[in-house]
PDB file of N, CA and C in Angstrom:
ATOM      1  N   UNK A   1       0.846  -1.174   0.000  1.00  0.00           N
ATOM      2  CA  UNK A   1       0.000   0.000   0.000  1.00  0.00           C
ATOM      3  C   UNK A   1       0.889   1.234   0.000  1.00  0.00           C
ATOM      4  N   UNK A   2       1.060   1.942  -0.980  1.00  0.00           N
ATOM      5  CA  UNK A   2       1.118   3.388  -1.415  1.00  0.00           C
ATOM      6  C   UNK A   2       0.210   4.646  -0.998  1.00  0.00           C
ATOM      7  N   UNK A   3       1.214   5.418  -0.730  1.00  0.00           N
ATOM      8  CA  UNK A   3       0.409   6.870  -0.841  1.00  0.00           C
ATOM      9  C   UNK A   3      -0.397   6.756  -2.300  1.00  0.00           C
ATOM     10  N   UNK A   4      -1.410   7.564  -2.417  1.00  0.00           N
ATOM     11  CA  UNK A   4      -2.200   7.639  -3.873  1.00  0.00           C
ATOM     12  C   UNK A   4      -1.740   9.286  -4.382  1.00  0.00           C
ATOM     13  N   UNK A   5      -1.169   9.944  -3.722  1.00  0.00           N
ATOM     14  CA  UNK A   5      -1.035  11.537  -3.980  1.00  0.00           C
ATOM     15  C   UNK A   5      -2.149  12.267  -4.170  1.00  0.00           C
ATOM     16  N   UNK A   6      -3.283  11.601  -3.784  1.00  0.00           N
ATOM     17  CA  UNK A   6      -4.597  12.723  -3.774  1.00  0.00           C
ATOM     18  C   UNK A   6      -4.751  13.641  -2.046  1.00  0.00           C
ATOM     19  N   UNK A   7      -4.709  12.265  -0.987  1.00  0.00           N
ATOM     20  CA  UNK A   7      -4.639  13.118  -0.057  1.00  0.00           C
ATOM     21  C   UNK A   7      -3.114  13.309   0.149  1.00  0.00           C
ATOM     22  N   UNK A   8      -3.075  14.376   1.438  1.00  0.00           N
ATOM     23  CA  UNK A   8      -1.481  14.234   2.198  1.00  0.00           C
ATOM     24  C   UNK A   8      -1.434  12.824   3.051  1.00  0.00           C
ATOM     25  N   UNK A   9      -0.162  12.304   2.581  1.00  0.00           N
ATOM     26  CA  UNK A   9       0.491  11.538   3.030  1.00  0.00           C
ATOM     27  C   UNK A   9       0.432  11.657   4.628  1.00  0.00           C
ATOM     28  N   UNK A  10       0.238  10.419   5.690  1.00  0.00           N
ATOM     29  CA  UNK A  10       0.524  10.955   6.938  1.00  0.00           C
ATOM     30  C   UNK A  10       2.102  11.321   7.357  1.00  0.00           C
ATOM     31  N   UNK A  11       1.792  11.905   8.444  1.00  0.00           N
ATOM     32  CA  UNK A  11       2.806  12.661   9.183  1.00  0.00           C
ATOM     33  C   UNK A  11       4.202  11.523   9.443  1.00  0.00           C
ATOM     34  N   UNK A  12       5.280  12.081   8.995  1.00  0.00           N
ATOM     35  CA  UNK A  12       6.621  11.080   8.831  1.00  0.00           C
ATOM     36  C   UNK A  12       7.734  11.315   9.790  1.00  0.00           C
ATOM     37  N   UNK A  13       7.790  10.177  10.871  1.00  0.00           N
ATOM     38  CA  UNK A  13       8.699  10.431  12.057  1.00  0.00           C
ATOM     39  C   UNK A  13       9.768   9.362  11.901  1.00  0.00           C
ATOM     40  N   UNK A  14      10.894   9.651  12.358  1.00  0.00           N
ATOM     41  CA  UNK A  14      12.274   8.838  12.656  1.00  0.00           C
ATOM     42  C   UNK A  14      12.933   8.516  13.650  1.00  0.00           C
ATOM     43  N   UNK A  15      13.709   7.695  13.997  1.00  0.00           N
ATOM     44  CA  UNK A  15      14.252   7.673  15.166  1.00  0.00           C
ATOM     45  C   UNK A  15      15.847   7.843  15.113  1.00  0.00           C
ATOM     46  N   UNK A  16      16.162   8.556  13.864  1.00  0.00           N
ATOM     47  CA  UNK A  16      17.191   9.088  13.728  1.00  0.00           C
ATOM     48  C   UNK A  16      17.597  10.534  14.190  1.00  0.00           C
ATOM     49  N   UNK A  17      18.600  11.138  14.234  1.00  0.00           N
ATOM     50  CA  UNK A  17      18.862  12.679  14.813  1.00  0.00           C
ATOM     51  C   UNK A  17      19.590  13.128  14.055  1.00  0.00           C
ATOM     52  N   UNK A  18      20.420  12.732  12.804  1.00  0.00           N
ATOM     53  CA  UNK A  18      20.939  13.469  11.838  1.00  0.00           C
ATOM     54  C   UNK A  18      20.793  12.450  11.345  1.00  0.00           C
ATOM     55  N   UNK A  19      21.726  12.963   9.911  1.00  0.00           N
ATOM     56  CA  UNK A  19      21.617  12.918   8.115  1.00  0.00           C
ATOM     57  C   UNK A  19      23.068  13.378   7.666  1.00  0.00           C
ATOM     58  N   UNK A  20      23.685  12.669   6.901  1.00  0.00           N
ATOM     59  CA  UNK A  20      24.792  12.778   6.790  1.00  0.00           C
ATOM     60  C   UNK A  20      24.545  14.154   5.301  1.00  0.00           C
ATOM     61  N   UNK A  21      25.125  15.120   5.151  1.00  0.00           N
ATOM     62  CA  UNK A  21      25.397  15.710   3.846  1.00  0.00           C
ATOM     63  C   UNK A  21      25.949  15.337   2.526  1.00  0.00           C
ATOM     64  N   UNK A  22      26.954  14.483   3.016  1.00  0.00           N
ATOM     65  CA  UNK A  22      26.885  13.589   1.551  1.00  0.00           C
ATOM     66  C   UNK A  22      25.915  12.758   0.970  1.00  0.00           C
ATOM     67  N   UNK A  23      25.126  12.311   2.157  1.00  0.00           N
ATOM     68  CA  UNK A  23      24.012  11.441   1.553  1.00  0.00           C
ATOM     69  C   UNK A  23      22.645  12.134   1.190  1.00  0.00           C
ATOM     70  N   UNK A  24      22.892  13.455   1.474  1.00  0.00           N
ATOM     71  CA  UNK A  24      21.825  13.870   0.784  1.00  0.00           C
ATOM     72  C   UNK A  24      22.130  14.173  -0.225  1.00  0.00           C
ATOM     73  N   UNK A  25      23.560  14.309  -0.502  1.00  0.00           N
ATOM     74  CA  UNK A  25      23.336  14.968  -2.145  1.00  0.00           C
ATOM     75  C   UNK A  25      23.322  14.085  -3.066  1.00  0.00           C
ATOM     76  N   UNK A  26      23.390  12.438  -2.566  1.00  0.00           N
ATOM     77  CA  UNK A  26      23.559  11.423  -2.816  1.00  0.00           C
ATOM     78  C   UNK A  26      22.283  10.632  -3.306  1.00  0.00           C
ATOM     79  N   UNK A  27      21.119  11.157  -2.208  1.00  0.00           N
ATOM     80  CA  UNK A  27      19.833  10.473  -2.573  1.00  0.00           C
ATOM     81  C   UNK A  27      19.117  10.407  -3.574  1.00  0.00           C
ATOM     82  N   UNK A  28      18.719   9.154  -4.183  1.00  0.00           N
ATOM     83  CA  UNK A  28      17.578   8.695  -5.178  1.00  0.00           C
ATOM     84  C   UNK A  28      16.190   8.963  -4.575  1.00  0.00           C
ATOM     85  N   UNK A  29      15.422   9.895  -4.780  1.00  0.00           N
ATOM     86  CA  UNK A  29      14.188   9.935  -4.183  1.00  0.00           C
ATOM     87  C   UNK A  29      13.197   9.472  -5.206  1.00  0.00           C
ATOM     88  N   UNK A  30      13.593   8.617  -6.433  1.00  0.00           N
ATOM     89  CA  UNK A  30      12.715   7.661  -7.300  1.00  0.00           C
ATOM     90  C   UNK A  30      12.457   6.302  -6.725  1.00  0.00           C
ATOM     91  N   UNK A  31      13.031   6.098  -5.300  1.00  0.00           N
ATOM     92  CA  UNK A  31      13.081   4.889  -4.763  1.00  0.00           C
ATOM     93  C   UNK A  31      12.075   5.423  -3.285  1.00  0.00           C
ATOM     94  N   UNK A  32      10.998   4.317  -3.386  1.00  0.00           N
ATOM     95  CA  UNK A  32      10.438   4.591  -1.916  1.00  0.00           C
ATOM     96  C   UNK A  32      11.271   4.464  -0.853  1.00  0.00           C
ATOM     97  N   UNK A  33      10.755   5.285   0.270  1.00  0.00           N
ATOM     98  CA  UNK A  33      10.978   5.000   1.301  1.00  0.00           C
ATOM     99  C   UNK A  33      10.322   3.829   2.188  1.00  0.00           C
ATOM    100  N   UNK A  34      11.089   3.414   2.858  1.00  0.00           N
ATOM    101  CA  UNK A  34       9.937   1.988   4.131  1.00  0.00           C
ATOM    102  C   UNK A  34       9.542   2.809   5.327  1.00  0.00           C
ATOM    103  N   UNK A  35       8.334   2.153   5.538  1.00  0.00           N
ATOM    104  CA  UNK A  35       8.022   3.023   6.995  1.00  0.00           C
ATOM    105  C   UNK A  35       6.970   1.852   7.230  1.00  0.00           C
ATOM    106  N   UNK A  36       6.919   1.998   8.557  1.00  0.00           N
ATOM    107  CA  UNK A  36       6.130   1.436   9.725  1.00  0.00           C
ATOM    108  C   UNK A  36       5.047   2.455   9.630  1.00  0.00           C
ATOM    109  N   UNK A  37       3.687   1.919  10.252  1.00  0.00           N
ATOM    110  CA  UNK A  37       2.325   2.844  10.308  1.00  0.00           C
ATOM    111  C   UNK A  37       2.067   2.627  11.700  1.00  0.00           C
ATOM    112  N   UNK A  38       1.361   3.593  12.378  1.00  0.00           N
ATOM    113  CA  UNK A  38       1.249   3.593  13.936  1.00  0.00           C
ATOM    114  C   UNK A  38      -0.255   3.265  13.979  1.00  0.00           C
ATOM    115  N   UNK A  39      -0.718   3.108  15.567  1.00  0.00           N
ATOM    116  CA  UNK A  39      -1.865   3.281  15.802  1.00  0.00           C
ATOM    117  C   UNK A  39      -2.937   4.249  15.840  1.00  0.00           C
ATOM    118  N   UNK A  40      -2.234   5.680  15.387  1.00  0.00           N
ATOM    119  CA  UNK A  40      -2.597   7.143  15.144  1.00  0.00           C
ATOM    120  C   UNK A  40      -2.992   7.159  13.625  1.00  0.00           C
ATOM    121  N   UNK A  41      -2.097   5.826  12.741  1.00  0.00           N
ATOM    122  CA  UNK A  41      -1.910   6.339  11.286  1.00  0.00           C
ATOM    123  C   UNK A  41      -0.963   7.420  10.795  1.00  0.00           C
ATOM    124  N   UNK A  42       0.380   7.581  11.835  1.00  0.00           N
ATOM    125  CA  UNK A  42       1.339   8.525  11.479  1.00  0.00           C
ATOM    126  C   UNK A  42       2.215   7.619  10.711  1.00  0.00           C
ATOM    127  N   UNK A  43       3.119   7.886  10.459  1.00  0.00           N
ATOM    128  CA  UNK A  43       4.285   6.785   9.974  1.00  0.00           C
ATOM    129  C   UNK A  43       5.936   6.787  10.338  1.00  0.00           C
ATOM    130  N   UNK A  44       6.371   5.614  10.522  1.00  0.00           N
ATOM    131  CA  UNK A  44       7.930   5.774  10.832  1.00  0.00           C
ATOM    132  C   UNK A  44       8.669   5.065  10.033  1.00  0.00           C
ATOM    133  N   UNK A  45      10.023   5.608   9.929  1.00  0.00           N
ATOM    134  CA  UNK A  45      10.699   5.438   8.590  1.00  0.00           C
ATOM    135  C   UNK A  45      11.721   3.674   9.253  1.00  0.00           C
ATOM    136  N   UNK A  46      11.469   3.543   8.412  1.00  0.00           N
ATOM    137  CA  UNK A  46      12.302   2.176   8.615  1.00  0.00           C
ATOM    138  C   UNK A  46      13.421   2.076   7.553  1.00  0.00           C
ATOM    139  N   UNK A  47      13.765   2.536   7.136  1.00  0.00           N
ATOM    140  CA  UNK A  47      14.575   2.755   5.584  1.00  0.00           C
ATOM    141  C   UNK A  47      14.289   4.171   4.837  1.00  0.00           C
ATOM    142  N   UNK A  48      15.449   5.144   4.684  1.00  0.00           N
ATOM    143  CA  UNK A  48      15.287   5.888   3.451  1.00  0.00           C
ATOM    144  C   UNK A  48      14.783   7.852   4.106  1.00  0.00           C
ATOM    145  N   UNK A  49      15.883   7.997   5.379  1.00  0.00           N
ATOM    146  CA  UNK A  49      15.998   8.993   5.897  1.00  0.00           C
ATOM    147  C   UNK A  49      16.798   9.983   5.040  1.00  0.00           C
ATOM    148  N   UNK A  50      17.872   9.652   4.200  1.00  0.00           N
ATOM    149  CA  UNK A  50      18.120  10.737   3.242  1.00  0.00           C
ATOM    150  C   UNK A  50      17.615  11.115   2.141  1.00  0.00           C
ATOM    151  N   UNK A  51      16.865   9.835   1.532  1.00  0.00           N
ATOM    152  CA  UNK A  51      15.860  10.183   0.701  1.00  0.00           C
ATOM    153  C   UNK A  51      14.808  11.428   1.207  1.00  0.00           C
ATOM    154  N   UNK A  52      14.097  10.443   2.311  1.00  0.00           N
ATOM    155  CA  UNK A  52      12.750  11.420   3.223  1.00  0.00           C
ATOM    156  C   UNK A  52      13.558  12.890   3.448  1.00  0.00           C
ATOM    157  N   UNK A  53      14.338  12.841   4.013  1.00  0.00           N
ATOM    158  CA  UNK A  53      14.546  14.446   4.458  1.00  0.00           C
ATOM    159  C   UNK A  53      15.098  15.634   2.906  1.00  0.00           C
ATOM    160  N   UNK A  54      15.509  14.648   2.003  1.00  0.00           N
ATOM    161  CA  UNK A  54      15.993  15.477   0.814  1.00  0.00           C
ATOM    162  C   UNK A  54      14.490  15.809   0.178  1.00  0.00           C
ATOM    163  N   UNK A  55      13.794  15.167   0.094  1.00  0.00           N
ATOM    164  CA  UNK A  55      12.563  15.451  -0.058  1.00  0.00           C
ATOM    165  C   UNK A  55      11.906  16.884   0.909  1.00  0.00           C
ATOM    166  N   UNK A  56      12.385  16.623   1.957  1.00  0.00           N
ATOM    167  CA  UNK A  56      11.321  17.338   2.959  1.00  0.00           C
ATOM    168  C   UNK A  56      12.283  19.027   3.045  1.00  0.00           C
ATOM    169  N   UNK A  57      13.655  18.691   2.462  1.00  0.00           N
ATOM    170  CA  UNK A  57      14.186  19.972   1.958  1.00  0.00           C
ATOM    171  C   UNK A  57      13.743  20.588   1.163  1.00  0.00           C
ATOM    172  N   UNK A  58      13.450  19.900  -0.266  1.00  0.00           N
ATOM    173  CA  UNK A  58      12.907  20.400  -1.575  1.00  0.00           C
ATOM    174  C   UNK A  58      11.272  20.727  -1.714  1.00  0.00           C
ATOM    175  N   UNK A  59      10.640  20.554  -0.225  1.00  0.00           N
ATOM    176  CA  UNK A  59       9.064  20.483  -0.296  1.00  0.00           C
ATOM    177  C   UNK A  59       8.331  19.429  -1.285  1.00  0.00           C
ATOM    178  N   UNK A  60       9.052  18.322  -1.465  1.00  0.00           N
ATOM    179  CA  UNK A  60       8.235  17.491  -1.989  1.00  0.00           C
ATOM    180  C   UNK A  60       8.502  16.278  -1.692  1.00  0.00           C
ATOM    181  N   UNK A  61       8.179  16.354  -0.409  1.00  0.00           N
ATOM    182  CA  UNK A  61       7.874  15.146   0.674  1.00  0.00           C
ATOM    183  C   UNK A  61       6.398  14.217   0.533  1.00  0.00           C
ATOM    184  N   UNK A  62       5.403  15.101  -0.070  1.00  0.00           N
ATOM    185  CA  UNK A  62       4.292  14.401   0.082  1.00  0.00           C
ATOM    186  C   UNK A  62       3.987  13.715  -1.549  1.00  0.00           C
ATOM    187  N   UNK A  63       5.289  13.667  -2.246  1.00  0.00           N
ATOM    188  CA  UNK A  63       5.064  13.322  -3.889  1.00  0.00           C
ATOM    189  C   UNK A  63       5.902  12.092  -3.664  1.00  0.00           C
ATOM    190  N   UNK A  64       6.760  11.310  -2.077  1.00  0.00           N
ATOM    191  CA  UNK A  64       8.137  10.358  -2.208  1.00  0.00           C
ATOM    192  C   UNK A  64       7.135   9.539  -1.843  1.00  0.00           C
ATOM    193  N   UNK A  65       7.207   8.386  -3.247  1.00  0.00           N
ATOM    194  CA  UNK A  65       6.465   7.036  -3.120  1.00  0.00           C
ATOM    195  C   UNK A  65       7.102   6.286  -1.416  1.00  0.00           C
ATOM    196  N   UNK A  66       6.146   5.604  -0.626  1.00  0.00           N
ATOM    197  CA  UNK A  66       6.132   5.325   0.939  1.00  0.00           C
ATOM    198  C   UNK A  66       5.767   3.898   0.384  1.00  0.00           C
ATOM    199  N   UNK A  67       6.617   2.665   1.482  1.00  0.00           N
ATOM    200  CA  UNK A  67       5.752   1.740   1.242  1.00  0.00           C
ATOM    201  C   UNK A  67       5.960   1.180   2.264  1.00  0.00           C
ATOM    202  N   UNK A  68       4.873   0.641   2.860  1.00  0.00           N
ATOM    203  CA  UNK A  68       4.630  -0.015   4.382  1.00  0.00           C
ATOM    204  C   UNK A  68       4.897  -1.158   4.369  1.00  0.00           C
ATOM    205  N   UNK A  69       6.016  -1.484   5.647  1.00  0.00           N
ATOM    206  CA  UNK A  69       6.393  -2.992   5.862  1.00  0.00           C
ATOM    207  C   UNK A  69       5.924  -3.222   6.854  1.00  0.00           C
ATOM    208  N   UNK A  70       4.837  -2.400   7.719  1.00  0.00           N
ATOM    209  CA  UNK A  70       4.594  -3.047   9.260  1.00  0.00           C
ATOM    210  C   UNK A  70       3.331  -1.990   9.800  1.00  0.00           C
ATOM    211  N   UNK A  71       3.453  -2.560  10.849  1.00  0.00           N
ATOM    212  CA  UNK A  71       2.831  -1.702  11.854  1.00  0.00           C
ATOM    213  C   UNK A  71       3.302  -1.430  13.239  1.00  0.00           C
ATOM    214  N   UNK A  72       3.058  -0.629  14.125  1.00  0.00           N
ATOM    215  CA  UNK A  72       3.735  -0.170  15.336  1.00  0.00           C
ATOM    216  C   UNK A  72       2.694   0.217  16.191  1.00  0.00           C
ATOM    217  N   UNK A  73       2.821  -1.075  17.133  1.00  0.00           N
ATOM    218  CA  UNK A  73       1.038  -0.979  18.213  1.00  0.00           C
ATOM    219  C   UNK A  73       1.112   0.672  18.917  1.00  0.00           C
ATOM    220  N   UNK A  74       1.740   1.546  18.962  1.00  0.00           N
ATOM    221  CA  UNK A  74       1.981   2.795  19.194  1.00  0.00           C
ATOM    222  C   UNK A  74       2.143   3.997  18.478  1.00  0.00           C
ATOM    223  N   UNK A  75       1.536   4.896  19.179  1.00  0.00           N
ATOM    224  CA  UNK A  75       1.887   6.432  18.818  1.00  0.00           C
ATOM    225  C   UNK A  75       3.069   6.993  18.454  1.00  0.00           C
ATOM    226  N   UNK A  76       4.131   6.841  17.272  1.00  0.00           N
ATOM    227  CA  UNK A  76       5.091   7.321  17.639  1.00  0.00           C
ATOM    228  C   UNK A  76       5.345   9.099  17.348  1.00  0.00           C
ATOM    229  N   UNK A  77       4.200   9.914  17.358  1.00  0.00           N
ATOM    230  CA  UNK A  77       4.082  11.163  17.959  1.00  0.00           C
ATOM    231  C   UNK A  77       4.281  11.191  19.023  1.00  0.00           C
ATOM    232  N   UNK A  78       4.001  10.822  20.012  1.00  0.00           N
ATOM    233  CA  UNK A  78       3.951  10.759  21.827  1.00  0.00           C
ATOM    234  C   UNK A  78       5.342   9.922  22.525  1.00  0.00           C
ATOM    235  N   UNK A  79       6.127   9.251  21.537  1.00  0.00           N
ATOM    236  CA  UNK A  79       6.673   8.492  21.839  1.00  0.00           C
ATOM    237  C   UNK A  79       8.586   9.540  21.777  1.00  0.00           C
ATOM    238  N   UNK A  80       8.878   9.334  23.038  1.00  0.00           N
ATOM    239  CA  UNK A  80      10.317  10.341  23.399  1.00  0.00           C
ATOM    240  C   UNK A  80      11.601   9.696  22.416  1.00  0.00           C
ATOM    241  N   UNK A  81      11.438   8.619  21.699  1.00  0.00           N
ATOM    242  CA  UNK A  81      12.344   7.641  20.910  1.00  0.00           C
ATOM    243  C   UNK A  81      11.977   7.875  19.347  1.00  0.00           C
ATOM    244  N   UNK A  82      11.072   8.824  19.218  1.00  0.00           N
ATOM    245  CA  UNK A  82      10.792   9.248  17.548  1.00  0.00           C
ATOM    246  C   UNK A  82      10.284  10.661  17.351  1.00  0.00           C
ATOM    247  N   UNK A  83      11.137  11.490  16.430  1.00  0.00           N
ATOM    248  CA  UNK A  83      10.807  13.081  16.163  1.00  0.00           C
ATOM    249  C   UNK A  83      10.168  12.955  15.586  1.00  0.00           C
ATOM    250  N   UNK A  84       9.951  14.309  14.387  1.00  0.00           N
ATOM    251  CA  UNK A  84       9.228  14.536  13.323  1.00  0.00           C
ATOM    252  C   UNK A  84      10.352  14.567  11.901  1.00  0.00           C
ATOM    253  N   UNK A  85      10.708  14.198  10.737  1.00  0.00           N
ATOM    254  CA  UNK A  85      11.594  14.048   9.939  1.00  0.00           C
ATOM    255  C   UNK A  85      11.737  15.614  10.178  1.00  0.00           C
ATOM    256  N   UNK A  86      11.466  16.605  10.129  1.00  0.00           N
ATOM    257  CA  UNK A  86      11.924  18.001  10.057  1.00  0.00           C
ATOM    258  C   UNK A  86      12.567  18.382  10.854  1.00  0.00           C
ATOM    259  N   UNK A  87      12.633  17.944  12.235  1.00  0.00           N
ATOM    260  CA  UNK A  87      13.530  17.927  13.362  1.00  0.00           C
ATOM    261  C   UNK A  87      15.515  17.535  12.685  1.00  0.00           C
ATOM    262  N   UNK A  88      15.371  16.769  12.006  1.00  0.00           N
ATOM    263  CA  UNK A  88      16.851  15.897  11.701  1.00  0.00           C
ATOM    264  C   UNK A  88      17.680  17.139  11.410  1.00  0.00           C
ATOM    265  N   UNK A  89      19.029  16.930  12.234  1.00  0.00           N
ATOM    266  CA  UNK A  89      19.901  17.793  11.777  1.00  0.00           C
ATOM    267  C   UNK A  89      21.433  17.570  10.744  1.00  0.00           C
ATOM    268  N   UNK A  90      21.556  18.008   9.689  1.00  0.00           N
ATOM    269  CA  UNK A  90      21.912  17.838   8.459  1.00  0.00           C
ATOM    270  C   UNK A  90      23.736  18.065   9.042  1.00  0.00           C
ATOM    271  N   UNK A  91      24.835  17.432   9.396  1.00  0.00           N
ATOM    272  CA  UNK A  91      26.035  17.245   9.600  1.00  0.00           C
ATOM    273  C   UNK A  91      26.839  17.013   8.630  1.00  0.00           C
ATOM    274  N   UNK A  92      28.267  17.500   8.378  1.00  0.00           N
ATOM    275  CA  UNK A  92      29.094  17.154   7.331  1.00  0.00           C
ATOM    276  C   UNK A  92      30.220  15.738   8.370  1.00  0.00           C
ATOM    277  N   UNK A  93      30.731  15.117   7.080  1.00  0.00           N
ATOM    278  CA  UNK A  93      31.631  14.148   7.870  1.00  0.00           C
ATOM    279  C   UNK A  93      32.521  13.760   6.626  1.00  0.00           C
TER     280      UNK A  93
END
C-alpha cells in the first residue's frame, strides 16, 4: 500500500537525529521510502531517511512514493524515541 497523492500523506517520524550531507546529495528519491504505520496512522521510517529528508528539503515530501512494511502498536508522535523528519539535523563528515 502506497500513498495515492490525492490526499497528504501521513505525518513522517524517525528515530534518527541526523543525516549525513553527503548522503543527501547522494539520494535517489525515485526509490520509496519503508516506513512502519502507527496506531494514530502517522508513519515511521524504517529505511530511506536521506531520501525522506531530501525530499522534505525540496518540499516534496508528500510526492516520495512510501511503502509499508509493518505496523507499530503505538503512537510514535507521543513516543520520546521518535521526532518529526523536520527535526533531523543535516552534519558534514
Amino acid at each position: 500500500m502506497e500513498s495515492s497523492g490525492q490526499d497528504a500523506p501521513p505525518s513522517l517520524f524517525t528515530q534518527e537525529v541526523t543525516v549525513l550531507r553527503s548522503g543527501l546529495e547522494k539520494a535517489d528519491r525515485s526509490k520509496p521510502v519503508s516506513v512502519y504505520t502507527d496506531s494514530e496512522g502517522n508513519q515511521a521510517l524504517a529505511d530511506g531517511n536521506h531520501r525522506a529528508y531530501s525530499a522534505c528539503l525540496t518540499g516534496t515530501l508528500s510526492e516520495l512514493p512510501r511503502k509499508i512494511i509493518g505496523k507499530i502498536p503505538r503512537d510514535v508522535s507521543k513516543d520520546p524515541n521518535y521526532k518529526e523528519l523536520s527535526k533531523l539535523k543535516v552534519v558534514d563528515k
